[in-house]
PDB file of N, CA and C in Angstrom:
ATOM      1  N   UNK A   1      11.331   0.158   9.309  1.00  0.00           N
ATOM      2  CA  UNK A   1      12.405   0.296   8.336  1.00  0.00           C
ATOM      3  C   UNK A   1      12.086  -0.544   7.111  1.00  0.00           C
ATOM      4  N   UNK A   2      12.295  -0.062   6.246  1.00  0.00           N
ATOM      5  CA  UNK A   2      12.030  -0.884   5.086  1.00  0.00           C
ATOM      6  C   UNK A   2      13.009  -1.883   4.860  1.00  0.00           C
ATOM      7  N   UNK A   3      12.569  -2.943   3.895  1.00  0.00           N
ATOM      8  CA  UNK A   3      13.668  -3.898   3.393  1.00  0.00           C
ATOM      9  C   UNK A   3      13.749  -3.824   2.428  1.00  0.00           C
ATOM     10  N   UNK A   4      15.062  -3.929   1.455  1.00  0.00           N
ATOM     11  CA  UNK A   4      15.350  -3.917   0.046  1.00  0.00           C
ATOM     12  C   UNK A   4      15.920  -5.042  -0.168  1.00  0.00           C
ATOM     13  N   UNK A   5      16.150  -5.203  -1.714  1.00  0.00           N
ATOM     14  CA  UNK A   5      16.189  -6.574  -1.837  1.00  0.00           C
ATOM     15  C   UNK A   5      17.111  -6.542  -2.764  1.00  0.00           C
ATOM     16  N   UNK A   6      18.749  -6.875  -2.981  1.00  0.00           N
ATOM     17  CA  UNK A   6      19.578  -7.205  -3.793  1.00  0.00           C
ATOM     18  C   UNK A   6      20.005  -8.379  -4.610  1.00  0.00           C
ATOM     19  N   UNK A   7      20.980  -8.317  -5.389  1.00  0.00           N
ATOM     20  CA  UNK A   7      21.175  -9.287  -6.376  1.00  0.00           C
ATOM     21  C   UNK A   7      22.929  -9.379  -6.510  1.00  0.00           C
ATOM     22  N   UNK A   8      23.568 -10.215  -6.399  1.00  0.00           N
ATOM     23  CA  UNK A   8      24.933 -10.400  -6.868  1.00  0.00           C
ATOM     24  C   UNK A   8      24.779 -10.798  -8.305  1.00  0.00           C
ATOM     25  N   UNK A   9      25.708  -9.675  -9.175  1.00  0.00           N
ATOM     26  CA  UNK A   9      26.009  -9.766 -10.461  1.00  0.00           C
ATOM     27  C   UNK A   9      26.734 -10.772 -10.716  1.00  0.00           C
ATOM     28  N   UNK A  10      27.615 -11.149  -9.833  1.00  0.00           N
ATOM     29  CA  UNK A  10      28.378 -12.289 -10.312  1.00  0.00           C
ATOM     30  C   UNK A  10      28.088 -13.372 -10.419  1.00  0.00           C
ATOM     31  N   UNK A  11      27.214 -14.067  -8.651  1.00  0.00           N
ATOM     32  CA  UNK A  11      26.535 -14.996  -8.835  1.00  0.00           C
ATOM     33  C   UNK A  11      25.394 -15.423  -8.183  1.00  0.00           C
ATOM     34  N   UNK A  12      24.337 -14.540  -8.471  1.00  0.00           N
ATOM     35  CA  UNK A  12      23.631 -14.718  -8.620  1.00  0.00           C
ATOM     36  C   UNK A  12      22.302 -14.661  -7.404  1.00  0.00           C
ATOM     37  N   UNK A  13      23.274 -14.337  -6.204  1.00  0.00           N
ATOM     38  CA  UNK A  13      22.377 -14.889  -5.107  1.00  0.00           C
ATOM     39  C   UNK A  13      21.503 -13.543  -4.650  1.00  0.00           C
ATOM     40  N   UNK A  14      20.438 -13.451  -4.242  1.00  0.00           N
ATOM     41  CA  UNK A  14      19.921 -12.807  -3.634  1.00  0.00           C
ATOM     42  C   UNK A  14      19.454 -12.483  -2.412  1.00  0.00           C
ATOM     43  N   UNK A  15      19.800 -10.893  -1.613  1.00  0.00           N
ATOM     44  CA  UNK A  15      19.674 -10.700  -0.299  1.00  0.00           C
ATOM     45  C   UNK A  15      18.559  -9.930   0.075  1.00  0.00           C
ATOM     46  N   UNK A  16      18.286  -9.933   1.408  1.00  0.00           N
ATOM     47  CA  UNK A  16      17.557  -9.004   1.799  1.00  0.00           C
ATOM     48  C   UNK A  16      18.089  -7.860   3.122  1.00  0.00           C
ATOM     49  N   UNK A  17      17.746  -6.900   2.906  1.00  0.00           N
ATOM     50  CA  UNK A  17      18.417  -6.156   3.998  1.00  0.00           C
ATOM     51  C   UNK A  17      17.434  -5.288   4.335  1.00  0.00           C
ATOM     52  N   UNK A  18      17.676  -4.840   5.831  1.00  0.00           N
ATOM     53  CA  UNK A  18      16.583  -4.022   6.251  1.00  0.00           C
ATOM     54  C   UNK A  18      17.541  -2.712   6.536  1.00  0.00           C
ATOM     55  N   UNK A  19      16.812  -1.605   5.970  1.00  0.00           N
ATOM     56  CA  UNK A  19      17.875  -0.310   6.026  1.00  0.00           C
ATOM     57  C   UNK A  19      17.040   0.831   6.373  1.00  0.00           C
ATOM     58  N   UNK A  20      17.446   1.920   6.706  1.00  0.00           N
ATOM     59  CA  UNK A  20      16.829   3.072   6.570  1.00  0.00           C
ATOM     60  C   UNK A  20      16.983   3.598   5.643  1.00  0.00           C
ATOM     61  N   UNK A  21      16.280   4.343   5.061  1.00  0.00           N
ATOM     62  CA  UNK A  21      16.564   5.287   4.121  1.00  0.00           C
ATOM     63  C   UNK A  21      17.412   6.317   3.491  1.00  0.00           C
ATOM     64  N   UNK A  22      18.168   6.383   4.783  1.00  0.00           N
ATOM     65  CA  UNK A  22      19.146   7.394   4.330  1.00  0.00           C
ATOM     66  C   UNK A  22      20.302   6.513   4.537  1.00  0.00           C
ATOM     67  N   UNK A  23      20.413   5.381   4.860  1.00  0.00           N
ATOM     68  CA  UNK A  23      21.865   4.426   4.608  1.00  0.00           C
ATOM     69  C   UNK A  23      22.074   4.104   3.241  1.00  0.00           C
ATOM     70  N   UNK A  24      23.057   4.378   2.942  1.00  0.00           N
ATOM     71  CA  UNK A  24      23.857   3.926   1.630  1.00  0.00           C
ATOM     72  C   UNK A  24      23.763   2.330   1.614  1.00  0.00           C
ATOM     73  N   UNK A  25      23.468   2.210   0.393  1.00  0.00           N
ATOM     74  CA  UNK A  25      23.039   1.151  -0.701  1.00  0.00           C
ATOM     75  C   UNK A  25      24.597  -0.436  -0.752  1.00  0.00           C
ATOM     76  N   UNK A  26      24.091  -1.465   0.032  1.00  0.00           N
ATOM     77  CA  UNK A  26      25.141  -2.245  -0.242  1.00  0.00           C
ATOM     78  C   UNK A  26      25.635  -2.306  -1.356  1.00  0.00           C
ATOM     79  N   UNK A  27      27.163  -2.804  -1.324  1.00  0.00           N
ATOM     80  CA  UNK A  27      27.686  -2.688  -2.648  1.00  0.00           C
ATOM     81  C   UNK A  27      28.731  -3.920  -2.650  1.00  0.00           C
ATOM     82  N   UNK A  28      28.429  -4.891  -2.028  1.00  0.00           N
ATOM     83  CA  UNK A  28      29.408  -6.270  -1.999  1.00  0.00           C
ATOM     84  C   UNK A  28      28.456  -7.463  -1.354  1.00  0.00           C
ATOM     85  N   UNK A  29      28.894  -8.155  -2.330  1.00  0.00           N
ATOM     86  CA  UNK A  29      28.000  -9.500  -1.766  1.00  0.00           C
ATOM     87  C   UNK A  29      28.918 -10.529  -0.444  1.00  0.00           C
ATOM     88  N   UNK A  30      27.822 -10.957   0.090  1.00  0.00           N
ATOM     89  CA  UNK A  30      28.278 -11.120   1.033  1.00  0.00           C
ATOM     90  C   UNK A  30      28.899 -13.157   0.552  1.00  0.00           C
ATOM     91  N   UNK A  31      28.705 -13.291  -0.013  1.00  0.00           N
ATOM     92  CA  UNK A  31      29.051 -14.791  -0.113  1.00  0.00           C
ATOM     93  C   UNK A  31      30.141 -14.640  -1.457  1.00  0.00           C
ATOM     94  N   UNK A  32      29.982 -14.085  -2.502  1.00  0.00           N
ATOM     95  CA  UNK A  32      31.351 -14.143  -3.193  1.00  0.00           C
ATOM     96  C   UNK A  32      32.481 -12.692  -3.462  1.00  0.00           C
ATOM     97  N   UNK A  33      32.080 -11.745  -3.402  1.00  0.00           N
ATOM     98  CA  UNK A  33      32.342  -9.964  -2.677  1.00  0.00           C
ATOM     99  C   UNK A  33      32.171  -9.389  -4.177  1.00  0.00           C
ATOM    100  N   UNK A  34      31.190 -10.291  -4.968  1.00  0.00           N
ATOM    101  CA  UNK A  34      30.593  -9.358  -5.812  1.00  0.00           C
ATOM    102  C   UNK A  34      30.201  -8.191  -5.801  1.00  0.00           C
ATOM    103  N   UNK A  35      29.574  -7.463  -7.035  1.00  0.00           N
ATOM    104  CA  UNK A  35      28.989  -6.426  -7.264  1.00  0.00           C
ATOM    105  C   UNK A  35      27.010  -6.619  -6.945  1.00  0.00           C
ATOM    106  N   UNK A  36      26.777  -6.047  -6.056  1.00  0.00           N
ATOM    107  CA  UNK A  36      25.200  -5.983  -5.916  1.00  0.00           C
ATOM    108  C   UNK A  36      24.216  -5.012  -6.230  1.00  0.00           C
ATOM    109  N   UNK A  37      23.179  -5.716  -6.661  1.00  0.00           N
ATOM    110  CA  UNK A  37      22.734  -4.766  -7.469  1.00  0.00           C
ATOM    111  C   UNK A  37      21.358  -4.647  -7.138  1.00  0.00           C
ATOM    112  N   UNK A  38      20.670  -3.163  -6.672  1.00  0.00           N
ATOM    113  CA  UNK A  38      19.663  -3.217  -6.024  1.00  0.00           C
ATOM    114  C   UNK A  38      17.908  -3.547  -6.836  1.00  0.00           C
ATOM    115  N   UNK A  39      17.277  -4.466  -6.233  1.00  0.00           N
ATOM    116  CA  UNK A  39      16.182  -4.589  -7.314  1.00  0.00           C
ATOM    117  C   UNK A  39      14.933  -4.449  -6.583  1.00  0.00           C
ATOM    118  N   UNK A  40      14.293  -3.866  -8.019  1.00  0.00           N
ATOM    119  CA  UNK A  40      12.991  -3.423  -7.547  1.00  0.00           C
ATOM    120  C   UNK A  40      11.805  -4.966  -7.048  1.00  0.00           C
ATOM    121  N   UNK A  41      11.110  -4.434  -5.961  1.00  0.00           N
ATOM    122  CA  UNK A  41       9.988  -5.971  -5.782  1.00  0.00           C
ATOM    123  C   UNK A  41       8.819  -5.264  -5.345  1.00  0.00           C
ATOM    124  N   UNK A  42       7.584  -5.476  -5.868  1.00  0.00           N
ATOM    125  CA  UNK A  42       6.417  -5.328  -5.218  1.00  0.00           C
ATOM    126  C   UNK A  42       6.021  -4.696  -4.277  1.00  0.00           C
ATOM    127  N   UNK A  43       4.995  -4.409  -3.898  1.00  0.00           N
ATOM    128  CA  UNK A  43       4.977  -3.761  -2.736  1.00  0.00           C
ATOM    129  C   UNK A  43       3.928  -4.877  -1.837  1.00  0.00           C
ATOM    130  N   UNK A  44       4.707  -5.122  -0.742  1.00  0.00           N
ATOM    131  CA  UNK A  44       4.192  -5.728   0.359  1.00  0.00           C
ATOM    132  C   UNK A  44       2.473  -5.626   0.924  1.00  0.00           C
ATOM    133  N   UNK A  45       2.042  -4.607   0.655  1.00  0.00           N
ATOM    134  CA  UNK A  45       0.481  -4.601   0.824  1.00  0.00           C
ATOM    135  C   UNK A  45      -0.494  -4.372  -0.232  1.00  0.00           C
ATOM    136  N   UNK A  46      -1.620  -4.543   0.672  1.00  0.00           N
ATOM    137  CA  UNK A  46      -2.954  -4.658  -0.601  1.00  0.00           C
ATOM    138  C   UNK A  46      -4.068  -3.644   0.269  1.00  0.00           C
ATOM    139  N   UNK A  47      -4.375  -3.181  -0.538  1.00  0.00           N
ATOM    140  CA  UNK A  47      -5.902  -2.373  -0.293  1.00  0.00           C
ATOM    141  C   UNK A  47      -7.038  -3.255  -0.621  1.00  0.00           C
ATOM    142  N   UNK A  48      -7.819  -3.055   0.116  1.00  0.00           N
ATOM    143  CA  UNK A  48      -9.182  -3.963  -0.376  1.00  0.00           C
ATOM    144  C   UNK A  48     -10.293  -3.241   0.133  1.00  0.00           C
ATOM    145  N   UNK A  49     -11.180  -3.300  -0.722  1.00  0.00           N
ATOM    146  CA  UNK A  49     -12.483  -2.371  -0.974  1.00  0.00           C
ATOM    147  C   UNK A  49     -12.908  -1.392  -1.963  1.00  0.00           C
ATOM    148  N   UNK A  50     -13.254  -0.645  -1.865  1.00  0.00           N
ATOM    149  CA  UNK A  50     -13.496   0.259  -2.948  1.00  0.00           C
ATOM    150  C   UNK A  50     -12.473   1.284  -2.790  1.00  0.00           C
ATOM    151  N   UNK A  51     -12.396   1.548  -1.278  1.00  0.00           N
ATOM    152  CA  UNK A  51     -11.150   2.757  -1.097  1.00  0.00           C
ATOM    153  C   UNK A  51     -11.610   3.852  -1.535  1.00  0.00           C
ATOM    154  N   UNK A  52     -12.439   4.433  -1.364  1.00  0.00           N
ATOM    155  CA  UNK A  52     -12.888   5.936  -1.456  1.00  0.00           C
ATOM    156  C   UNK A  52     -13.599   6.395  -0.405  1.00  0.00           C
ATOM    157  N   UNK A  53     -13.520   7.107  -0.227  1.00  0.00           N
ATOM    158  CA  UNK A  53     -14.539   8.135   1.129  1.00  0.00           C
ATOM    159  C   UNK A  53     -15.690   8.589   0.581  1.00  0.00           C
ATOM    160  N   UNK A  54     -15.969   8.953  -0.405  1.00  0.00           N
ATOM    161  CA  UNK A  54     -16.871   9.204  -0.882  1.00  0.00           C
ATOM    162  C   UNK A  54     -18.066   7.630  -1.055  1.00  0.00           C
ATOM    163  N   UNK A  55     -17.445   6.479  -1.406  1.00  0.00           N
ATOM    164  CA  UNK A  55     -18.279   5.516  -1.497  1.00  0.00           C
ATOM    165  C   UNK A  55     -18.368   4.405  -0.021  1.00  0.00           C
ATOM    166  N   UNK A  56     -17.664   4.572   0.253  1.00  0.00           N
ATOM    167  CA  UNK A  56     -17.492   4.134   1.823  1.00  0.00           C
ATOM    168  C   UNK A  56     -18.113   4.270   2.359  1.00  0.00           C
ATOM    169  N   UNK A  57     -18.167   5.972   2.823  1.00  0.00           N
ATOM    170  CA  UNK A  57     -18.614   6.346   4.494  1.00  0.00           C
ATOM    171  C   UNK A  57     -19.381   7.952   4.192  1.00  0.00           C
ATOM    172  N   UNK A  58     -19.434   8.465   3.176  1.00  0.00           N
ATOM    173  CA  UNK A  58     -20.498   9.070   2.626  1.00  0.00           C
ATOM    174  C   UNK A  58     -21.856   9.322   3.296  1.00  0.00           C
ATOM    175  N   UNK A  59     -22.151  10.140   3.519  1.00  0.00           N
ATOM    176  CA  UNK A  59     -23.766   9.650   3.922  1.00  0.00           C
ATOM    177  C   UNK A  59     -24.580   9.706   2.627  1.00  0.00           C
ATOM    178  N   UNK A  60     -26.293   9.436   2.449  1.00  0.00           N
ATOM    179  CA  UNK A  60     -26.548   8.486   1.496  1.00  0.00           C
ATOM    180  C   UNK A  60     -26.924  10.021   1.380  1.00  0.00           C
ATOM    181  N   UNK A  61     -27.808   9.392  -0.322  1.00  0.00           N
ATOM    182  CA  UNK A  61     -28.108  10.667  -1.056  1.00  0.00           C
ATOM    183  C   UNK A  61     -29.112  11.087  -0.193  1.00  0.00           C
ATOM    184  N   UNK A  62     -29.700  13.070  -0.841  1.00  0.00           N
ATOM    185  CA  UNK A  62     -30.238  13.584   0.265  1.00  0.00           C
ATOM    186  C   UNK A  62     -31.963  13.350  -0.018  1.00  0.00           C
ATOM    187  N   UNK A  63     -31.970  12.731  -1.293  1.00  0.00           N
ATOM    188  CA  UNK A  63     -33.321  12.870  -1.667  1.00  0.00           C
ATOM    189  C   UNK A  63     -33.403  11.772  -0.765  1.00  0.00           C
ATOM    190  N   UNK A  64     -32.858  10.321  -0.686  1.00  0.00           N
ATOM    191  CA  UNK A  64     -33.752   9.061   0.433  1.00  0.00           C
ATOM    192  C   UNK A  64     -33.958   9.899   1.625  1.00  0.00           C
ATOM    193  N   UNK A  65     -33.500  11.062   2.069  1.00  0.00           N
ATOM    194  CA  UNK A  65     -33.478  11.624   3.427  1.00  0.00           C
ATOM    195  C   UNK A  65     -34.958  12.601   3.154  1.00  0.00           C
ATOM    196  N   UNK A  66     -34.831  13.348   2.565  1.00  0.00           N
ATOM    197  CA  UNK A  66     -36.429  13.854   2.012  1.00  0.00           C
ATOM    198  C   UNK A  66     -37.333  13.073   2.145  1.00  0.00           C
ATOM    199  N   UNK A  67     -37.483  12.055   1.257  1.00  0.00           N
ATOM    200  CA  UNK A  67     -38.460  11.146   1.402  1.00  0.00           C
ATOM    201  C   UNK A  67     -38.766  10.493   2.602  1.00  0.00           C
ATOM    202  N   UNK A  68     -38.239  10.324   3.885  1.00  0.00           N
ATOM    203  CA  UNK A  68     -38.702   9.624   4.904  1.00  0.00           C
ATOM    204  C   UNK A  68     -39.049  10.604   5.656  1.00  0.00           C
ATOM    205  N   UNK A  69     -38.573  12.231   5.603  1.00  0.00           N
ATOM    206  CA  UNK A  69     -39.257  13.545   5.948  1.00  0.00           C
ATOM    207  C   UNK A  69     -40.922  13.566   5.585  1.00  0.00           C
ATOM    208  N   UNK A  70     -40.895  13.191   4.336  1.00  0.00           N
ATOM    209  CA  UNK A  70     -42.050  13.613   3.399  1.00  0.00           C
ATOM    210  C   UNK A  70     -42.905  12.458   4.228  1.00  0.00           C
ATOM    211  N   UNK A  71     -42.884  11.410   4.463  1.00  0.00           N
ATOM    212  CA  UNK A  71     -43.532   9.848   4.910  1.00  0.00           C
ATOM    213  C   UNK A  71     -43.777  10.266   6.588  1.00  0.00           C
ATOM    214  N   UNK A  72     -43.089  10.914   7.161  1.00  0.00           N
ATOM    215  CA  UNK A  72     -42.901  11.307   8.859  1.00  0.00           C
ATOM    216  C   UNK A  72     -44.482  12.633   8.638  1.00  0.00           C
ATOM    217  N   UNK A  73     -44.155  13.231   7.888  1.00  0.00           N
ATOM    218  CA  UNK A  73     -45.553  14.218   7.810  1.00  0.00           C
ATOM    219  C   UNK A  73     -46.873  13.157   7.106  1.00  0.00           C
ATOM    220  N   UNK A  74     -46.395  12.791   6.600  1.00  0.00           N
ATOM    221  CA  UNK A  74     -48.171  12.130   6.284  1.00  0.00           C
ATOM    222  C   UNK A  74     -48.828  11.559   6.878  1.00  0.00           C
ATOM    223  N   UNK A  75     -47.732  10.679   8.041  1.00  0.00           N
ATOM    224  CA  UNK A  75     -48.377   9.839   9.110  1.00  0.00           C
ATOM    225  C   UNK A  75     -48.572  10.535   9.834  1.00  0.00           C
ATOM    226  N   UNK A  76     -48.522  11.497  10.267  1.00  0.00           N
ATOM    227  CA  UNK A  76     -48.556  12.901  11.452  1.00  0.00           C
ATOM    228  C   UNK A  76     -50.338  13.297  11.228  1.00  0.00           C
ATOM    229  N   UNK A  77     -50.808  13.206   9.782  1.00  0.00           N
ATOM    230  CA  UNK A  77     -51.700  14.190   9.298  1.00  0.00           C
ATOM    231  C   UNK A  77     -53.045  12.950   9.330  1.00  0.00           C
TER     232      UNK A  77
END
């Protein structure tokens, strides 16, 4: 479930709540029965690497693969 993260207009404090998605959006603070107001924050994760499939996990180009073809016959001969 995700958590969202509110703000009392009045004063000031900020909550966190864990909701589903389809629950309606608090609308009273819980310490003075303000107005709350939902705010945007970051997103909790990070990618790291290059993150492509293509540069990742790719297999290599086809010419290095030729060439150790081409090297497998000469030593043969």
């Amino acid at each position: 479930m995700p958590i969202y993260e509110y703000q009392c207009t009045k004063c000031g404090k900020r909550f966190e709540y864990m909701q589903k998605m389809s629950d309606p959006p608090m609308k009273k603070c819980e310490a003075c029965g303000g107005k709350l107001e939902k705010l945007i924050s970051p997103a909790g994760f990070q990618l790291k690497g290059t993150g492509w499939y293509k540069t990742d996990y790719a297999s290599k180009p086809s010419e290095k693969k030729d060439d150790k073809k081409d090297d497998k016959k000469e030593k043969k001969d």
